[in-house]
C-alpha atoms as a PDB file:
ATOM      1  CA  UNK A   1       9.380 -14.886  10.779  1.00  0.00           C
ATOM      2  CA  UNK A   2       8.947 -10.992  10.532  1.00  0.00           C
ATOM      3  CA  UNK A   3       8.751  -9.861   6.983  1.00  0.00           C
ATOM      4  CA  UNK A   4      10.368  -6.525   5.623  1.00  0.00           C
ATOM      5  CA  UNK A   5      10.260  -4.368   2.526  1.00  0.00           C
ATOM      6  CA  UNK A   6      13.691  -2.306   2.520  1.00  0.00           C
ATOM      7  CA  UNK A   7      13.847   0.863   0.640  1.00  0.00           C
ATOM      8  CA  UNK A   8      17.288   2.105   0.052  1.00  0.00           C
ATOM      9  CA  UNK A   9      18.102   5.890  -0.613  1.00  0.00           C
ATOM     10  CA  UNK A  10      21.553   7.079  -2.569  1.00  0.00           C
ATOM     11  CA  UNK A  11      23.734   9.119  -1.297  1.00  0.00           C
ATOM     12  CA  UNK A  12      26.412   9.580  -3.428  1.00  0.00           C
ATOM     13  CA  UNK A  13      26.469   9.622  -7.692  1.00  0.00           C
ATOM     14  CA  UNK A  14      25.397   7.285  -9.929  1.00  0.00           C
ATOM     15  CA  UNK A  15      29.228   6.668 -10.883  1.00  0.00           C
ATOM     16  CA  UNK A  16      30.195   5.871  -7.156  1.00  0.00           C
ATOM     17  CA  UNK A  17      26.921   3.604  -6.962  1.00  0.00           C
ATOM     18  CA  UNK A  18      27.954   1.900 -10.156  1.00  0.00           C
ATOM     19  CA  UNK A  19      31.481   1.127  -8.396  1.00  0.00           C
ATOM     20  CA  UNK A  20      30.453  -0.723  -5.979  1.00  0.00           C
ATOM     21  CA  UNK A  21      27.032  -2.210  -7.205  1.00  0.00           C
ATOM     22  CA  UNK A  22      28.708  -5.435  -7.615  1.00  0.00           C
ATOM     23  CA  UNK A  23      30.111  -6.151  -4.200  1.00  0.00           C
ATOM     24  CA  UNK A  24      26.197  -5.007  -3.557  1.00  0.00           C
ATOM     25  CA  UNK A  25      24.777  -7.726  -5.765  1.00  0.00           C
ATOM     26  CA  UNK A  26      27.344 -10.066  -4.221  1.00  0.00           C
ATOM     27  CA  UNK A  27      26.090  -9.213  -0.328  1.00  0.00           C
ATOM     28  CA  UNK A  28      22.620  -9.611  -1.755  1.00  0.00           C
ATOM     29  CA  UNK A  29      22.872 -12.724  -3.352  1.00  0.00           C
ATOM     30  CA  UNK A  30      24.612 -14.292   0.419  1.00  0.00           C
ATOM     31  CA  UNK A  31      21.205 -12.591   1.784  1.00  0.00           C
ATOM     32  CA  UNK A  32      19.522 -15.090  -1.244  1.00  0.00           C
ATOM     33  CA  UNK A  33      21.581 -17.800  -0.163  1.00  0.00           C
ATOM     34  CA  UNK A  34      21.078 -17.826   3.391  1.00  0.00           C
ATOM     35  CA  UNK A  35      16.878 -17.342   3.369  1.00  0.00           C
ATOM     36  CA  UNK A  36      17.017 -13.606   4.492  1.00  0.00           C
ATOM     37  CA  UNK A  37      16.369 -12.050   0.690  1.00  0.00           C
ATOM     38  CA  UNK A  38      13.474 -13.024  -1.530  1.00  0.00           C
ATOM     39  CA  UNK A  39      14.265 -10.418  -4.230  1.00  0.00           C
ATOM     40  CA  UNK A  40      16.077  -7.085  -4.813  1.00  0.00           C
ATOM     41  CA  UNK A  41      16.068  -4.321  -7.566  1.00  0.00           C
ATOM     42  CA  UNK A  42      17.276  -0.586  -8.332  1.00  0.00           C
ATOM     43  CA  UNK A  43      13.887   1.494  -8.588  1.00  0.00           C
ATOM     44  CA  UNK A  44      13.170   2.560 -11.991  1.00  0.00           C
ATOM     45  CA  UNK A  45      13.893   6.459 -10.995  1.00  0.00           C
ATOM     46  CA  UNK A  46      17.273   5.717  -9.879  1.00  0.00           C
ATOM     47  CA  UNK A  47      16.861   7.049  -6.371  1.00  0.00           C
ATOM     48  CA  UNK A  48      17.768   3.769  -4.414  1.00  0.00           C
ATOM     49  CA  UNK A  49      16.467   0.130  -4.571  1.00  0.00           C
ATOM     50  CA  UNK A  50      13.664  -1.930  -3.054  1.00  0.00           C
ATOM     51  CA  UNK A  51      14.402  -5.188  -0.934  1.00  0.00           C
ATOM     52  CA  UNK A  52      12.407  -7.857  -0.134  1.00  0.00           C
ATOM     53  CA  UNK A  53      13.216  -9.504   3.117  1.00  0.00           C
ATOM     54  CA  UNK A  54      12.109 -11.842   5.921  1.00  0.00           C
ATOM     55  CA  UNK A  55      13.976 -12.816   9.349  1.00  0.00           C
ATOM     56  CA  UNK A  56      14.527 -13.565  13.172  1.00  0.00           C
ATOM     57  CA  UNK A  57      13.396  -9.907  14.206  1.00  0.00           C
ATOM     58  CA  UNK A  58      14.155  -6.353  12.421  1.00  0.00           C
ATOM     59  CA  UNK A  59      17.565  -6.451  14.582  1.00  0.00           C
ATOM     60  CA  UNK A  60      18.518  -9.371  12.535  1.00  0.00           C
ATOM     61  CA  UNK A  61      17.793  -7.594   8.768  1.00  0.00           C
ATOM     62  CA  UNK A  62      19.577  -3.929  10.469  1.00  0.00           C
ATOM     63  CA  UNK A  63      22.601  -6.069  11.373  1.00  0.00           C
ATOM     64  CA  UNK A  64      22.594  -8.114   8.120  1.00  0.00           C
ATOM     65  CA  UNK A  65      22.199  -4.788   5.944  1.00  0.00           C
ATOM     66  CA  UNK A  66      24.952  -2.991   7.885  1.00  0.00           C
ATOM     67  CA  UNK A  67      27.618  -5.067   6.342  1.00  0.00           C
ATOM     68  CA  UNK A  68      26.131  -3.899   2.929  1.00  0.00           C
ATOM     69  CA  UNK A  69      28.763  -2.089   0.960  1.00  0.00           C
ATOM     70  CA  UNK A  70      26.516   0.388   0.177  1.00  0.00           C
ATOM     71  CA  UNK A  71      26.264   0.850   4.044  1.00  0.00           C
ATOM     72  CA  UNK A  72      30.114   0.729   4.636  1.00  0.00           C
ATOM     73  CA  UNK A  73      31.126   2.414   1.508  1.00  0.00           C
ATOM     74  CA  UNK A  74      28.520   5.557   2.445  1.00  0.00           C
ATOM     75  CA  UNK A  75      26.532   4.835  -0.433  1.00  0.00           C
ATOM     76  CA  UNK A  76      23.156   4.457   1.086  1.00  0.00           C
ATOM     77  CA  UNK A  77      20.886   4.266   3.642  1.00  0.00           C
ATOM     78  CA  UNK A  78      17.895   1.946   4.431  1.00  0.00           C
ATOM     79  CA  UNK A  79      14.657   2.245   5.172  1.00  0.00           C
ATOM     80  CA  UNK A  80      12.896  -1.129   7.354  1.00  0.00           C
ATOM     81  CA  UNK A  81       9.557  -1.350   7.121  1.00  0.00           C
ATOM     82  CA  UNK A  82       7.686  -4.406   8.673  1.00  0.00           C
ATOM     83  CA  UNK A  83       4.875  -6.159   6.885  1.00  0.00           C
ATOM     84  CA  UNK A  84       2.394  -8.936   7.199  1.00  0.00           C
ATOM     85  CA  UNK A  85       2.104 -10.926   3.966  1.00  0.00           C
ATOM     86  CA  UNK A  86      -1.370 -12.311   4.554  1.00  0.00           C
ATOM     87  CA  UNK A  87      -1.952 -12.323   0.315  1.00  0.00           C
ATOM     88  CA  UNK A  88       0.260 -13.720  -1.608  1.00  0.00           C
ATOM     89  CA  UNK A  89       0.652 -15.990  -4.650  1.00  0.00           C
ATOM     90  CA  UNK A  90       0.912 -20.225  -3.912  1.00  0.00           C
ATOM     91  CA  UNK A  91       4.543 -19.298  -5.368  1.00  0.00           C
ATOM     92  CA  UNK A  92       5.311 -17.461  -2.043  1.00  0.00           C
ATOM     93  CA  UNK A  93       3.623 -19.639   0.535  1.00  0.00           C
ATOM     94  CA  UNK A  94       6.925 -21.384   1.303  1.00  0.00           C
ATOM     95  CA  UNK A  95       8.872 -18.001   2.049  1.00  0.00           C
ATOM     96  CA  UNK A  96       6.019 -16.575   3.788  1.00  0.00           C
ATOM     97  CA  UNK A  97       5.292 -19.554   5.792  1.00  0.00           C
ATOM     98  CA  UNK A  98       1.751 -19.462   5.353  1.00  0.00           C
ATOM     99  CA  UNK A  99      -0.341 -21.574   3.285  1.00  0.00           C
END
């Protein structure tokens, strides 16, 4: 598994963020469900979110994130950026697949 943190960037208004936020939170919580998300949040400026997010290959997390409503809606765009999670608390070591 490749891991990825994704940064997304607003580009529209807080309102029109806060209008669709919760088909957002829906989308991420399937990404939860199916193993692709570990964890998701807004960052504390406002200016986007931060995702945490593991899969197949970075084509697999771009097409996953393109059905995002933020992505259809034109509320955002995302930023992939591929890690290696070689620290890590015992919490992790499932998700990470490394011991």
């Amino acid at each position: 598994m490749k891991h990825f943190l994704v940064e997304s960037t607003y580009l529209v208004s807080s309102e029109r963020i806060n209008e669709v936020r919760g088909a957002h939170r829906v989308f991420l919580q399937a990404g939860i469900d199916q193993g692709l998300v570990l964890c998701a949040g807004p960052q504390a400026s406002g200016a986007g979110g931060v995702i945490l997010v593991r899969g197949d290959s970075q084509a697999t997390i771009e097409e996953f994130f393109a059905s995002d409503p933020y992505v259809r809606e034109g509320c955002a765009r995302y930023r992939f950026v591929e890690f290696k999670p070689v620290l890590h608390a015992p919490l992790l070591a499932d998700w990470t697949g490394q011991a």
